[in-house]
C-alpha atoms as a PDB file:
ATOM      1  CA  UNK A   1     108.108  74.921  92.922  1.00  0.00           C
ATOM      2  CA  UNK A   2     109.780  74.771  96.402  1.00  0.00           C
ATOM      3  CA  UNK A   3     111.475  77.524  97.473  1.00  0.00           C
ATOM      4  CA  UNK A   4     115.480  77.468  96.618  1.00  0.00           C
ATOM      5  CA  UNK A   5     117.181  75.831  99.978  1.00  0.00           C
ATOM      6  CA  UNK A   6     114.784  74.294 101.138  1.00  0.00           C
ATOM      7  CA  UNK A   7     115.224  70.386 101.835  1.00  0.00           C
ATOM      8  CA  UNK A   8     112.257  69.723  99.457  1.00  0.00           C
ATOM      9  CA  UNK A   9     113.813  72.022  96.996  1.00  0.00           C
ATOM     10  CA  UNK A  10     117.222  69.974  97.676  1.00  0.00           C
ATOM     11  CA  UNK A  11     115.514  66.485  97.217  1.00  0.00           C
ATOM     12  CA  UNK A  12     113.897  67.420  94.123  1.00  0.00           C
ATOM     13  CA  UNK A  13     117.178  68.744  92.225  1.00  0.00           C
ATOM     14  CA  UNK A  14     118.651  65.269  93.407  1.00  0.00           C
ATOM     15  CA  UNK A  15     115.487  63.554  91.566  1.00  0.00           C
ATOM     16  CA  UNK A  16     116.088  65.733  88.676  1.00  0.00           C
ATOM     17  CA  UNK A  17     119.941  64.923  88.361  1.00  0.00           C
ATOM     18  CA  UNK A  18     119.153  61.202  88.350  1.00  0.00           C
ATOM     19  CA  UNK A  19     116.732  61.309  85.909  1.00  0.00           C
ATOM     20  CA  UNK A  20     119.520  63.061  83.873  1.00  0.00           C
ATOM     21  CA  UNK A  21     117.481  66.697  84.032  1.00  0.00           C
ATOM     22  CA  UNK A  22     119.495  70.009  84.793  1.00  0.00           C
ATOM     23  CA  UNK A  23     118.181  70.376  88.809  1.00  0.00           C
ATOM     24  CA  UNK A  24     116.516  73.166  88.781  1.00  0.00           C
ATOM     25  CA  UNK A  25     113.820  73.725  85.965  1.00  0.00           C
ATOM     26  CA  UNK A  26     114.020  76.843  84.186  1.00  0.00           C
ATOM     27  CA  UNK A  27     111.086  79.308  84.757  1.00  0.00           C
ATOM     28  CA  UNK A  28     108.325  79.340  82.688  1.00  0.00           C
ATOM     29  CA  UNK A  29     108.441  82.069  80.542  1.00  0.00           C
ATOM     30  CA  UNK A  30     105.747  84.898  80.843  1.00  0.00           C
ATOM     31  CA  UNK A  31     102.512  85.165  78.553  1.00  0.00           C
ATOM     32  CA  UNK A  32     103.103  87.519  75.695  1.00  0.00           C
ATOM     33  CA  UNK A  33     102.327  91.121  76.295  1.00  0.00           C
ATOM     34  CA  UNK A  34      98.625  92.138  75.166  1.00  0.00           C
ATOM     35  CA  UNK A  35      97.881  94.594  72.303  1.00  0.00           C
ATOM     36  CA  UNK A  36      97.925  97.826  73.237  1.00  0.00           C
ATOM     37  CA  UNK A  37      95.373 100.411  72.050  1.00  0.00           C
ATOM     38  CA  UNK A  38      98.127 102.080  69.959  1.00  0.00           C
ATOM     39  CA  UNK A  39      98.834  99.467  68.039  1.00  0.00           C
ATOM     40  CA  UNK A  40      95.765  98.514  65.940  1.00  0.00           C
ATOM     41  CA  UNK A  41      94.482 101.488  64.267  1.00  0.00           C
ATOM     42  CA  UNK A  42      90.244 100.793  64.049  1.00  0.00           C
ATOM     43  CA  UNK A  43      89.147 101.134  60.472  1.00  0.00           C
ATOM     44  CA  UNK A  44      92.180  99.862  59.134  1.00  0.00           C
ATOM     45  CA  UNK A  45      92.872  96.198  58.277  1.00  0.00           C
ATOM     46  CA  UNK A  46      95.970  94.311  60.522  1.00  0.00           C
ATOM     47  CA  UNK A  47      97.641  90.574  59.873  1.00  0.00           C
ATOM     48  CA  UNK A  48      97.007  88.552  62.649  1.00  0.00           C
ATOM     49  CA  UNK A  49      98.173  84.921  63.099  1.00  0.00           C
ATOM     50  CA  UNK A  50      94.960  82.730  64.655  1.00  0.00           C
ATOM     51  CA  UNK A  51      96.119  80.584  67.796  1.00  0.00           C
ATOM     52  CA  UNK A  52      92.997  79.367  69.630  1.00  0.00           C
ATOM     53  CA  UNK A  53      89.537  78.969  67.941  1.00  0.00           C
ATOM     54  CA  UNK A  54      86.570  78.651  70.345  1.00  0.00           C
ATOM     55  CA  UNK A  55      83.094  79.007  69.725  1.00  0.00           C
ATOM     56  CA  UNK A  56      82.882  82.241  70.689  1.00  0.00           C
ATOM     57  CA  UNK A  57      86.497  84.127  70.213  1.00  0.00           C
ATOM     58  CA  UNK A  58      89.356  83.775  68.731  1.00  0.00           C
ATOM     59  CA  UNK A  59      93.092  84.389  70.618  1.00  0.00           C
ATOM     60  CA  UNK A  60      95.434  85.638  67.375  1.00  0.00           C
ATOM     61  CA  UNK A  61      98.944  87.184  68.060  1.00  0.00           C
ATOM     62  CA  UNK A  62      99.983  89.880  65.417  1.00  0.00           C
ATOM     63  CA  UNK A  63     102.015  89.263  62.744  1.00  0.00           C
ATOM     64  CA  UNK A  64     105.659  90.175  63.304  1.00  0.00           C
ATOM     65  CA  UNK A  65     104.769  90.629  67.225  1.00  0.00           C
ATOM     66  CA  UNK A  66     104.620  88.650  70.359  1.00  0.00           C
ATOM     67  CA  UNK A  67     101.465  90.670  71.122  1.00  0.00           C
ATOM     68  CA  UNK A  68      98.395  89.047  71.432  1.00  0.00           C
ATOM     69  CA  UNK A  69      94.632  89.997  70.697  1.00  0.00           C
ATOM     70  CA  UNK A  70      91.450  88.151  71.907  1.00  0.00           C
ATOM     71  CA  UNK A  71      88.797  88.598  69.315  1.00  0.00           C
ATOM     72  CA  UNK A  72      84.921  87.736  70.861  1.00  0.00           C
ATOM     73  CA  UNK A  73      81.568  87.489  69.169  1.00  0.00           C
ATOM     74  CA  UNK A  74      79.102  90.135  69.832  1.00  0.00           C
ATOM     75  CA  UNK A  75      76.215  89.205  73.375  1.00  0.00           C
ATOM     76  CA  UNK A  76      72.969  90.224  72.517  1.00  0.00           C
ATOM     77  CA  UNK A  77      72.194  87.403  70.227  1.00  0.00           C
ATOM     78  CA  UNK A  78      74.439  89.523  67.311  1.00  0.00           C
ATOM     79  CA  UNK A  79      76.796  87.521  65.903  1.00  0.00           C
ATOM     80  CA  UNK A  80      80.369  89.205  64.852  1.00  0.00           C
ATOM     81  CA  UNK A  81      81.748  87.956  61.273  1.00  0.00           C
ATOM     82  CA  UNK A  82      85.633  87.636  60.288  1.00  0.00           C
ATOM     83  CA  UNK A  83      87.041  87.117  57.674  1.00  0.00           C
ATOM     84  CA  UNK A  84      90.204  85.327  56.726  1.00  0.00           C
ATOM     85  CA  UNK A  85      91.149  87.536  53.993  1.00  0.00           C
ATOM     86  CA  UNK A  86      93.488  89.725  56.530  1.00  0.00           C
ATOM     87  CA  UNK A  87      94.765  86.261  58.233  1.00  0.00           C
ATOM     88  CA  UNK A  88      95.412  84.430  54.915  1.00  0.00           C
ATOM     89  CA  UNK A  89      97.909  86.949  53.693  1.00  0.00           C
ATOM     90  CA  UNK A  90     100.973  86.632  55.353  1.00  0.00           C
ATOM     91  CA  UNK A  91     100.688  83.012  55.107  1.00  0.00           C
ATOM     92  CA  UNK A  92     101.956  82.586  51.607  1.00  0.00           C
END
């Protein structure tokens, strides 16, 4: 992104209008705001939506939120387990 009023800036809305594009690209919109510690209670079982699977975490967003959760296995050689019985719920 060039900065607004500059001839590069100017030369690229001109490429944008000719391609038919609005000139100036809207912003990308910021990444969701990260759980915070008050709202997963530990012991108690939360919906989450899963939105990346690696091999060793999982990104989920909460249901009915924009906030987002990493989940990671365990280092040590210990392996963490989850289950899908919280994730499966809200999907019916």
């Amino acid at each position: 992104m060039f900065p607004h009023g500059s001839p590069a800036a100017s030369l690229v809305a001109r490429y944008r209008t000719w391609l038919g594009l609005a000139p100036f690209a809207e912003p990308e919109a910021a990444r969701p705001p990260k759980v915070d510690h008050d709202d997963i209670v530990v012991g108690s079982p939360i919906d989450l939506v899963v939105l990346a699977c690696k091999t060793n975490a999982l990104r989920c967003r909460l249901l009915h939120s924009a906030r987002e959760v990493t989940l990671r296995t365990l280092r040590g050689g210990r392996r963490a387990t989850y289950t899908q019985h919280s994730l499966s719920r809200g999907a019916g």
